[in-house]
Protein backbone atom coordinates (compact mmCIF):
# COMPACT_ATOMS: atom_id res chain seq x y z
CA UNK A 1 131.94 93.85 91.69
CA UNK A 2 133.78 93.82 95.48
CA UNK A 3 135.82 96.74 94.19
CA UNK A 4 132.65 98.43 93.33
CA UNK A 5 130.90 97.46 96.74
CA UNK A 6 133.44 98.69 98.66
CA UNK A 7 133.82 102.15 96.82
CA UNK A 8 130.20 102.69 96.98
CA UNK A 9 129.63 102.01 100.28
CA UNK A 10 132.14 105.32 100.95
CA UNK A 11 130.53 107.00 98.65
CA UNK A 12 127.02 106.39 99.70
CA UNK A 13 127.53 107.57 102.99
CA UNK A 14 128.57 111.14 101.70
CA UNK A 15 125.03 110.66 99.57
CA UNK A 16 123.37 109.98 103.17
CA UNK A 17 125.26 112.79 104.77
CA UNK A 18 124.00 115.09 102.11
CA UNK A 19 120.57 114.51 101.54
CA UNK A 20 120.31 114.59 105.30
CA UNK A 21 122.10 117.97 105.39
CA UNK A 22 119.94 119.85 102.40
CA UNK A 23 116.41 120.67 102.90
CA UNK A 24 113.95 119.19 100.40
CA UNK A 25 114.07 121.10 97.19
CA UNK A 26 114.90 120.93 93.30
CA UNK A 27 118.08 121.50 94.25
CA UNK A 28 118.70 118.49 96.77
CA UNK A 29 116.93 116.13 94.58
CA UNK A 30 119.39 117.03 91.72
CA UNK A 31 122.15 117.11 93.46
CA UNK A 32 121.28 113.23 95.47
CA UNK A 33 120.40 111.99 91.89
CA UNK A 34 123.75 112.71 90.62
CA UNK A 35 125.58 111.58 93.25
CA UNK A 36 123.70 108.30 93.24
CA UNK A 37 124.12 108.14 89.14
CA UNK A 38 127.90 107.35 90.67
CA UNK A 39 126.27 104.74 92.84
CA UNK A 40 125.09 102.86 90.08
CA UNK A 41 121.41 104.02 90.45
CA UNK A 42 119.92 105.83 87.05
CA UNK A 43 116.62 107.52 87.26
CA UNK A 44 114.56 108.04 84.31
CA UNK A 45 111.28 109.35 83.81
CA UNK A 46 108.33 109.26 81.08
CA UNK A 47 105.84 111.94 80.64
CA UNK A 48 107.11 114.43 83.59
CA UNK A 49 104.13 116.65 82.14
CA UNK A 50 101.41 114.36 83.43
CA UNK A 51 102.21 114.62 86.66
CA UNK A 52 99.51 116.49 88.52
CA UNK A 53 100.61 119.15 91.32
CA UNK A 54 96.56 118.85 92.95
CA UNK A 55 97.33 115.22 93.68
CA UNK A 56 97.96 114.01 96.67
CA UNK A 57 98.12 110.40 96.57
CA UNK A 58 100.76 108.66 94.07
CA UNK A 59 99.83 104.72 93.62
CA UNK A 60 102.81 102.48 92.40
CA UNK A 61 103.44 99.42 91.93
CA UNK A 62 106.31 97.42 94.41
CA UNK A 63 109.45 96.04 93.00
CA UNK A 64 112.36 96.66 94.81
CA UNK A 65 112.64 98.32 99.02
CA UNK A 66 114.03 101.60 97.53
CA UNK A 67 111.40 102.36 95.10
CA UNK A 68 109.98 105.44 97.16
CA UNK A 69 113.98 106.99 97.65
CA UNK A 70 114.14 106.33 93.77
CA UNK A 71 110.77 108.17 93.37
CA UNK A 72 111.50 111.12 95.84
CA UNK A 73 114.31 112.22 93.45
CA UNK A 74 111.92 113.10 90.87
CA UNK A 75 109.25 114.50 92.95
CA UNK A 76 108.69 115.27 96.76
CA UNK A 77 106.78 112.88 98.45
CA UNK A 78 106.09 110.58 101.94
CA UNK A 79 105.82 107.07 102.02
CA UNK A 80 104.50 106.39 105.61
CA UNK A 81 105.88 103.23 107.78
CA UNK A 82 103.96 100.43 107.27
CA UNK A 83 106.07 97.37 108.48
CA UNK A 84 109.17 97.39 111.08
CA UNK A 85 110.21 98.98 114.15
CA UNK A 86 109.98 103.10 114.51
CA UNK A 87 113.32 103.93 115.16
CA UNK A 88 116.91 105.64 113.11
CA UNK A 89 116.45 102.80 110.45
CA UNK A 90 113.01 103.74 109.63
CA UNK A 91 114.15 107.32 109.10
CA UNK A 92 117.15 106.81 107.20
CA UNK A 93 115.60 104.38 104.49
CA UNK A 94 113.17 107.36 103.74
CA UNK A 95 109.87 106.68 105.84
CA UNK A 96 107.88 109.01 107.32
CA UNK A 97 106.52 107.65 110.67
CA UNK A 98 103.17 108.48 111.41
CA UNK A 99 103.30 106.70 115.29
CA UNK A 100 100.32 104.46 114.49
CA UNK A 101 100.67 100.94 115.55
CA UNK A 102 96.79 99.77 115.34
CA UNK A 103 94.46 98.90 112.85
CA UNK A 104 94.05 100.05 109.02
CA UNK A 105 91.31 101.96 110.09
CA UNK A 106 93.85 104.34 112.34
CA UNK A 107 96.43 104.39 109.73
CA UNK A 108 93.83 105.73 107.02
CA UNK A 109 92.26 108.53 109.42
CA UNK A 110 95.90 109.55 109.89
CA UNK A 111 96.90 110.20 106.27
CA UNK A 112 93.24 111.78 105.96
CA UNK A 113 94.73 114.16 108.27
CA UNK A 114 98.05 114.69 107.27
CA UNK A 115 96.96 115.24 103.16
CA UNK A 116 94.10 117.54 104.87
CA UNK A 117 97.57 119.67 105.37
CA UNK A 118 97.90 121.70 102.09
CA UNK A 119 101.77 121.97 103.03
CA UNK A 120 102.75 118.89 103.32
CA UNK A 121 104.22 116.72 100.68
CA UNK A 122 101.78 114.04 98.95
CA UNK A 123 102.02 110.30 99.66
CA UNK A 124 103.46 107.52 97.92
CA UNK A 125 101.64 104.34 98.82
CA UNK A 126 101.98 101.03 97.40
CA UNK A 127 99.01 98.80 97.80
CA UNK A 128 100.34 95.63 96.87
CA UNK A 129 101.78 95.54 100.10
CA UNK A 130 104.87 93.53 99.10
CA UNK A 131 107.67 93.71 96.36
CA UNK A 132 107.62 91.31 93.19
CA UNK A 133 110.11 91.28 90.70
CA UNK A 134 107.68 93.65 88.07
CA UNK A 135 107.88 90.83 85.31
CA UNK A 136 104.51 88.46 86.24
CA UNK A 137 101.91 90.23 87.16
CA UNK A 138 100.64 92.61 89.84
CA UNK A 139 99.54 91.78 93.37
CA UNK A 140 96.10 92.65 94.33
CA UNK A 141 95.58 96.06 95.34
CA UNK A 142 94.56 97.15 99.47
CA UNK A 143 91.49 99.09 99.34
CA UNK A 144 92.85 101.27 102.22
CA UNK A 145 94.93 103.57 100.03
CA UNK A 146 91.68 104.55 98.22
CA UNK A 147 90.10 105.42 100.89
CA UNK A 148 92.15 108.26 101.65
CA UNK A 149 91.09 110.25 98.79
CA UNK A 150 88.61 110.69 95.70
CA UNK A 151 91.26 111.35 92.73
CA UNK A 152 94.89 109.28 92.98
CA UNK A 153 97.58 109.43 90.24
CA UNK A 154 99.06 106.09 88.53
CA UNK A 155 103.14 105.84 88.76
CA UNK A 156 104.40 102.66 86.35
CA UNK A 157 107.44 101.63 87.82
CA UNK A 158 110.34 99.19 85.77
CA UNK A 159 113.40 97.99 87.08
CA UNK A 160 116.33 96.32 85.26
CA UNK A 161 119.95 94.88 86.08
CA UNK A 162 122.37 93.21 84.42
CA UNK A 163 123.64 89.85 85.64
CA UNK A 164 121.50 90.15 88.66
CA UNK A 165 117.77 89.65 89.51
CA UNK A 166 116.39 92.84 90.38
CA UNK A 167 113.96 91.37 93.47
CA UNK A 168 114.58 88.38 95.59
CA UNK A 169 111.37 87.04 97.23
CA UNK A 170 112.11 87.21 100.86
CA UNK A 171 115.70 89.15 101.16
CA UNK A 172 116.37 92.15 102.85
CA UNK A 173 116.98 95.39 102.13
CA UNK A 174 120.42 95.64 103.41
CA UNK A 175 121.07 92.41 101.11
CA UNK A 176 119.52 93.73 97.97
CA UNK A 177 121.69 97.34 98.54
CA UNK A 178 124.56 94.93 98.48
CA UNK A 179 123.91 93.71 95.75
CA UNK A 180 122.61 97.72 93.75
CA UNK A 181 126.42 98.26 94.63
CA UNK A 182 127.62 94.93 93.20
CA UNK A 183 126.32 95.03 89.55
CA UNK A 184 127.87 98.28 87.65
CA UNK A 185 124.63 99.66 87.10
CA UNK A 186 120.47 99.36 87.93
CA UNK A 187 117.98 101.18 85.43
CA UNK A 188 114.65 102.54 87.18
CA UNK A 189 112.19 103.65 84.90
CA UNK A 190 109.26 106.09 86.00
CA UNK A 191 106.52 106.61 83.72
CA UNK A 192 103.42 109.15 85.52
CA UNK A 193 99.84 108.29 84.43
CA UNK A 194 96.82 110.54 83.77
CA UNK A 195 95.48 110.44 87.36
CA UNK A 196 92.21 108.33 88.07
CA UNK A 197 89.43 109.66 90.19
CA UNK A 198 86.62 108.07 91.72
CA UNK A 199 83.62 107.51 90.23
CA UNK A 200 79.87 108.21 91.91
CA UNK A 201 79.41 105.39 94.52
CA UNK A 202 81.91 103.51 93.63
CA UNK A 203 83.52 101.56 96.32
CA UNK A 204 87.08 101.59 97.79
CA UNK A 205 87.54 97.96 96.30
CA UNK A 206 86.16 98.54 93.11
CA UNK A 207 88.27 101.80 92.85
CA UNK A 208 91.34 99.96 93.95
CA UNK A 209 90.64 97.02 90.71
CA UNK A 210 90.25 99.71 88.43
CA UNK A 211 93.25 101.38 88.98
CA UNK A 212 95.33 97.85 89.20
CA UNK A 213 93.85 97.23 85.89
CA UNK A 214 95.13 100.29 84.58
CA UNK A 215 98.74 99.59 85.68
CA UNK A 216 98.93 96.21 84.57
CA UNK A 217 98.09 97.35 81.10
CA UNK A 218 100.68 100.08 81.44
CA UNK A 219 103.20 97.60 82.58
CA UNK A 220 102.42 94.42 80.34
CA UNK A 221 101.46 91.89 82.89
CA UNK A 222 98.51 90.19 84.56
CA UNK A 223 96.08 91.59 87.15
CA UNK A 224 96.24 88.87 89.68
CA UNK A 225 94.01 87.91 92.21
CA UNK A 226 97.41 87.12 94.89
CA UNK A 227 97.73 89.59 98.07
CA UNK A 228 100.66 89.61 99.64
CA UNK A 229 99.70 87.31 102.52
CA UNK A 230 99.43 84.74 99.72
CA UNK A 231 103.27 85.70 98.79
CA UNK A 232 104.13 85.32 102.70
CA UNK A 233 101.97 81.86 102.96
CA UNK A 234 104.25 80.22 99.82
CA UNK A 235 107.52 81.70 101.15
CA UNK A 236 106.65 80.20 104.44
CA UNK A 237 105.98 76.47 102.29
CA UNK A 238 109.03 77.04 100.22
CA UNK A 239 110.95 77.51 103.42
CA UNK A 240 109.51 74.51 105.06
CA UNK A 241 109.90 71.51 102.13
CA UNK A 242 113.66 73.52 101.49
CA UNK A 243 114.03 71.69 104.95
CA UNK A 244 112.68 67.99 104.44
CA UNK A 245 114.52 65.60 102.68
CA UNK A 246 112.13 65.22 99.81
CA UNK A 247 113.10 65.84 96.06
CA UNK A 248 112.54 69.20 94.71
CA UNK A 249 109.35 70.20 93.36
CA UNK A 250 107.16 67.45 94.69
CA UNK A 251 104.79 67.77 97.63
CA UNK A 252 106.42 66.70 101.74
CA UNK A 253 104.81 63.32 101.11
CA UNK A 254 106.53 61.96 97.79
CA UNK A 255 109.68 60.29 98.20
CA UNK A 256 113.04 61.19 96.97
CA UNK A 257 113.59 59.47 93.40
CA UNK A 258 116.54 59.31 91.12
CA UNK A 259 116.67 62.15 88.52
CA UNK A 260 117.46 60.27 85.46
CA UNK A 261 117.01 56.62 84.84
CA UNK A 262 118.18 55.03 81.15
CA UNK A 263 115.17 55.05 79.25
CA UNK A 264 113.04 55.81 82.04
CA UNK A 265 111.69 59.70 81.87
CA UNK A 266 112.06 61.32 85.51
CA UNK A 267 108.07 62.06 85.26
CA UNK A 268 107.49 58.70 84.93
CA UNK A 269 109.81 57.02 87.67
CA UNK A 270 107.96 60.00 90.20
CA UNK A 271 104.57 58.51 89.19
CA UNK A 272 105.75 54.96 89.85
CA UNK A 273 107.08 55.10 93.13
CA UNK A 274 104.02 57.59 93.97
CA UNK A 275 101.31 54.56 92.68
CA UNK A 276 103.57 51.92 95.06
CA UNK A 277 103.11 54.13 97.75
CA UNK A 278 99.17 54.12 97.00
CA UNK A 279 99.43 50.92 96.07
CA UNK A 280 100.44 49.92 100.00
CA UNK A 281 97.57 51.59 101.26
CA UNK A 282 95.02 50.52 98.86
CA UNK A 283 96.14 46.95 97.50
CA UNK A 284 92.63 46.40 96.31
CA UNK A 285 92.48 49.27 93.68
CA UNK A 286 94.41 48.44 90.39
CA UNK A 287 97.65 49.87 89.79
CA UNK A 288 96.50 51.35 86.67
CA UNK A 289 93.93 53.32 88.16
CA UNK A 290 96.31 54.78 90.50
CA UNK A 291 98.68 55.99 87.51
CA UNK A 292 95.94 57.53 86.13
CA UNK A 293 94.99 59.29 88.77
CA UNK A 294 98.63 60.45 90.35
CA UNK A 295 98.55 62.04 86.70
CA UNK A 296 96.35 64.56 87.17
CA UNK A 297 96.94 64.72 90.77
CA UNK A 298 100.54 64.23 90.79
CA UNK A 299 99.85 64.25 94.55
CA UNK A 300 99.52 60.28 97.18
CA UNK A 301 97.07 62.10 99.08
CA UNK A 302 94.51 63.73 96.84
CA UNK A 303 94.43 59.96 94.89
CA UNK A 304 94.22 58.04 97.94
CA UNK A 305 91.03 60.38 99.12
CA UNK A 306 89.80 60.54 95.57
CA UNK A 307 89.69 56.63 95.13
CA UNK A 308 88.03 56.03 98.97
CA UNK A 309 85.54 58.69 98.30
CA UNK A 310 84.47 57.09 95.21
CA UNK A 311 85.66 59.88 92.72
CA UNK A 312 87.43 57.43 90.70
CA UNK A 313 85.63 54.32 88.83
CA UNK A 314 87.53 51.08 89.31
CA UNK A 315 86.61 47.36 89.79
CA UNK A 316 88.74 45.55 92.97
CA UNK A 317 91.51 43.76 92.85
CA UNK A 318 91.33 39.93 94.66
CA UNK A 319 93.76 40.37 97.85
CA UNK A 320 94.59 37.28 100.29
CA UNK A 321 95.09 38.40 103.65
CA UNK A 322 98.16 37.42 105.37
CA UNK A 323 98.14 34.72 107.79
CA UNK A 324 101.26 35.33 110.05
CA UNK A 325 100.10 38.41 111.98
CA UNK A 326 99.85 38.68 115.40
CA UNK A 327 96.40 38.30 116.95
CA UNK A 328 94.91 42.21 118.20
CA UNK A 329 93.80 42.15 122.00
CA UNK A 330 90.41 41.56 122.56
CA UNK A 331 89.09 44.93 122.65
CA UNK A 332 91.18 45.61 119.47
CA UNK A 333 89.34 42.58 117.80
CA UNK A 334 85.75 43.69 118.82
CA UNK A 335 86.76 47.28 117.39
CA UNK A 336 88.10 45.59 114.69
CA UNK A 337 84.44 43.78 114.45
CA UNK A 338 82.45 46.73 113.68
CA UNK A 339 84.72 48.11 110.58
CA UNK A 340 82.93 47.44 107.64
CA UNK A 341 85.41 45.72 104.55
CA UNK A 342 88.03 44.71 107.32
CA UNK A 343 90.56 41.76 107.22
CA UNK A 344 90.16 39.16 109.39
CA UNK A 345 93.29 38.65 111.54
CA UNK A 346 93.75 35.15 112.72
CA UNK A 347 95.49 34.70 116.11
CA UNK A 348 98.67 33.19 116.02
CA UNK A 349 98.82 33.06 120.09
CA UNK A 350 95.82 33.80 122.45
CA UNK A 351 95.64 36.75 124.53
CA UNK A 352 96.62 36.45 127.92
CA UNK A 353 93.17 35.76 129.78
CA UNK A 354 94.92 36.50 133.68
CA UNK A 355 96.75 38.90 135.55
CA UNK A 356 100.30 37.57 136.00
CA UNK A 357 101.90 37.30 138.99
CA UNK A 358 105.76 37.91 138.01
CA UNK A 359 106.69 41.57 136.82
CA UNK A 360 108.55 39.73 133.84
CA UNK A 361 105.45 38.07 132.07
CA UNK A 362 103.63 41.01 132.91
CA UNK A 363 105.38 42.64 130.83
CA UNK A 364 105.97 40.71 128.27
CA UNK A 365 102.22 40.69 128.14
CA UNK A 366 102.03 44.14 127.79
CA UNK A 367 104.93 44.35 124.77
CA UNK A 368 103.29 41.72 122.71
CA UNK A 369 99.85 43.42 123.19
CA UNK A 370 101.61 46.29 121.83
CA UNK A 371 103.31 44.92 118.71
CA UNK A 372 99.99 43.89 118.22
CA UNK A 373 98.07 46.68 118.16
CA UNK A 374 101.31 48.18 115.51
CA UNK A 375 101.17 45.30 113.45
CA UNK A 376 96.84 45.54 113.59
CA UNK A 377 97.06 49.56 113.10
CA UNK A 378 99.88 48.95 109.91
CA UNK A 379 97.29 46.07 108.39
């Protein structure tokens, strides 16, 4: 795999050189797609006769950052800039920058005028917005692509790889080229679709679900209801509890448990120390109960706000309140007063009822007062 990486790296800056160098035609598309066969990158396509030369929007779905340079070696087309800097990367990976940094609404009266342009090549847009790995299901479509135009054509894309997932959620492009030239070879499969056009009055949303629909089916996988702010929102959760100290898999608040116990399932030692940790803030609520419910929930918070909100049947457990606190201040005890269902405290010393004179005992004062109010705040 290094041997290959470094080879290919030569090699694909001659590819670079030369597509730069030839002007776009059938003869610079066959000769790039050859020379990145040696790169490891094979192109095929399904039903070449489908494609429609009146179209001027191709919708496809997002796998991998290269998809468009994989798709512009069958068939000319512009993928504009979407996300990142204008600048020589944004030209070299194969973008066409249209110099509009503003809203959706800019971007789409752009394009409007650019396909206006018989001459120009037609677009490739990908409303998902973000790149899965092809195998689960399909983002929800942006509307904002089918606004462009009435009539759009379909483009099923499949990736495979040996060894090697094909998409890593949130790696970069210069990481997952690394790897294209690691494994000896990745598949792309093209297949065109009949192209879909609008229907009278339909909207740009309903237009976009029909033609997600269309491509799941095409593909084999679910229509999903996830946008790609979704995908950024979970990456941005799986980056944050990869941080904390908690075990794997369980929520920022459970606590780290052993992974196998003899005789003891892993499920059921989570639970356990989950219920104590209920347990300590509700000691009136039967353990039980709190199993029960950390079994559906499998989550200290949802229980704890399920069993004070009433959600969850249960008759109280007797609990003797501890006699060896610390009495609260005064103000703490007449706040303490008007909380309905709260334990007594006893005083085990009385608050101090003057100002001291020394600096010493005034201070004193002040720390026991505030071990107080810990030990008042923890009951």
């Amino acid at each position: 795999g290094l041997c290959l990486l470094v080879l290919r790296l030569f090699i694909g800056v001659h590819v670079f050189l030369v597509s730069c160098a030839l002007p776009d035609s059938v003869v610079r598309r066959f000769i790039v797609r050859v020379m990145c066969s040696v790169l490891g990158l094979f192109v095929r396509q399904s039903d070449p006769q489908l494609r429609d030369v009146n179209v001027r929007v191709y919708i496809a779905n997002h796998v991998t950052q290269f998809d468009h340079n994989v798709i512009n070696l069958l068939t000319s087309c512009n993928t504009p800039a979407l996300n990142g800097a204008p600048g020589f990367i944004c030209w070299s990976r194969g973008f066409m920058e249209l110099g509009v940094t503003g809203s959706r609404a800019e971007l789409v009266d752009s394009l409007k005028v650019y396909s206006s342009h018989r001459g120009n090549p037609p677009l490739l847009l990908f409303p998902e917005e973000a790149a899965t790995n092809g195998r689960a299901g399909l983002l929800r479509f942006s509307s904002w692509p089918f606004s462009i135009l009435d009539v759009v054509q379909p483009v099923a894309l499949q990736v495979q790889r040996p060894l090697i997932t094909v998409s890593v959620a949130d790696s970069s492009w210069i990481t997952e080229l690394l790897w294209t030239f690691f494994v000896p070879f990745t598949v792309y499969q093209v297949r065109w679709m009949p192209s879909v056009p609008r229907r009278a009055e339909e909207l740009s949303e309903d237009f976009a679900l029909r033609v997600q629909e269309l491509l799941a089916v095409e593909l084999g996988v679910v229509s999903t209801r996830l946008t790609a702010a979704d995908k950024t929102e979970h990456m941005k959760r799986l980056r944050h509890t990869s941080l904390l100290p908690f075990a794997p898999g369980g929520s920022p608040g459970e606590p780290r448990v052993p992974s196998s116990l003899p005789g003891v399932a892993p499920e059921d030692v989570r639970i356990a120390a989950m219920a104590q940790r209920v347990k300590e803030v509700l000691p009136h609520v039967p353990l039980e109960v709190i199993r029960t419910d950390l079994a559906q929930t499998s989550c200290v918070d949802t229980t704890i706000a399920n069993l004070l909100e009433g959600r969850v049947p249960f008759f109280p457990e007797s609990t003797e309140a501890d006699t060896d606190l610390p009495a609260p201040s005064t103000s703490q005890a007449a706040a303490a007063s008007g909380i309905r269902g709260s334990v007594a405290v006893p005083p085990s010393k009385p608050a101090t009822k003057q100002f001291a004179k020394s600096p010493v005992e005034r201070h004193l004062s002040l720390q026991e007062r505030k071990r107080a109010l810990y030990d008042y705040a923890r009951r």
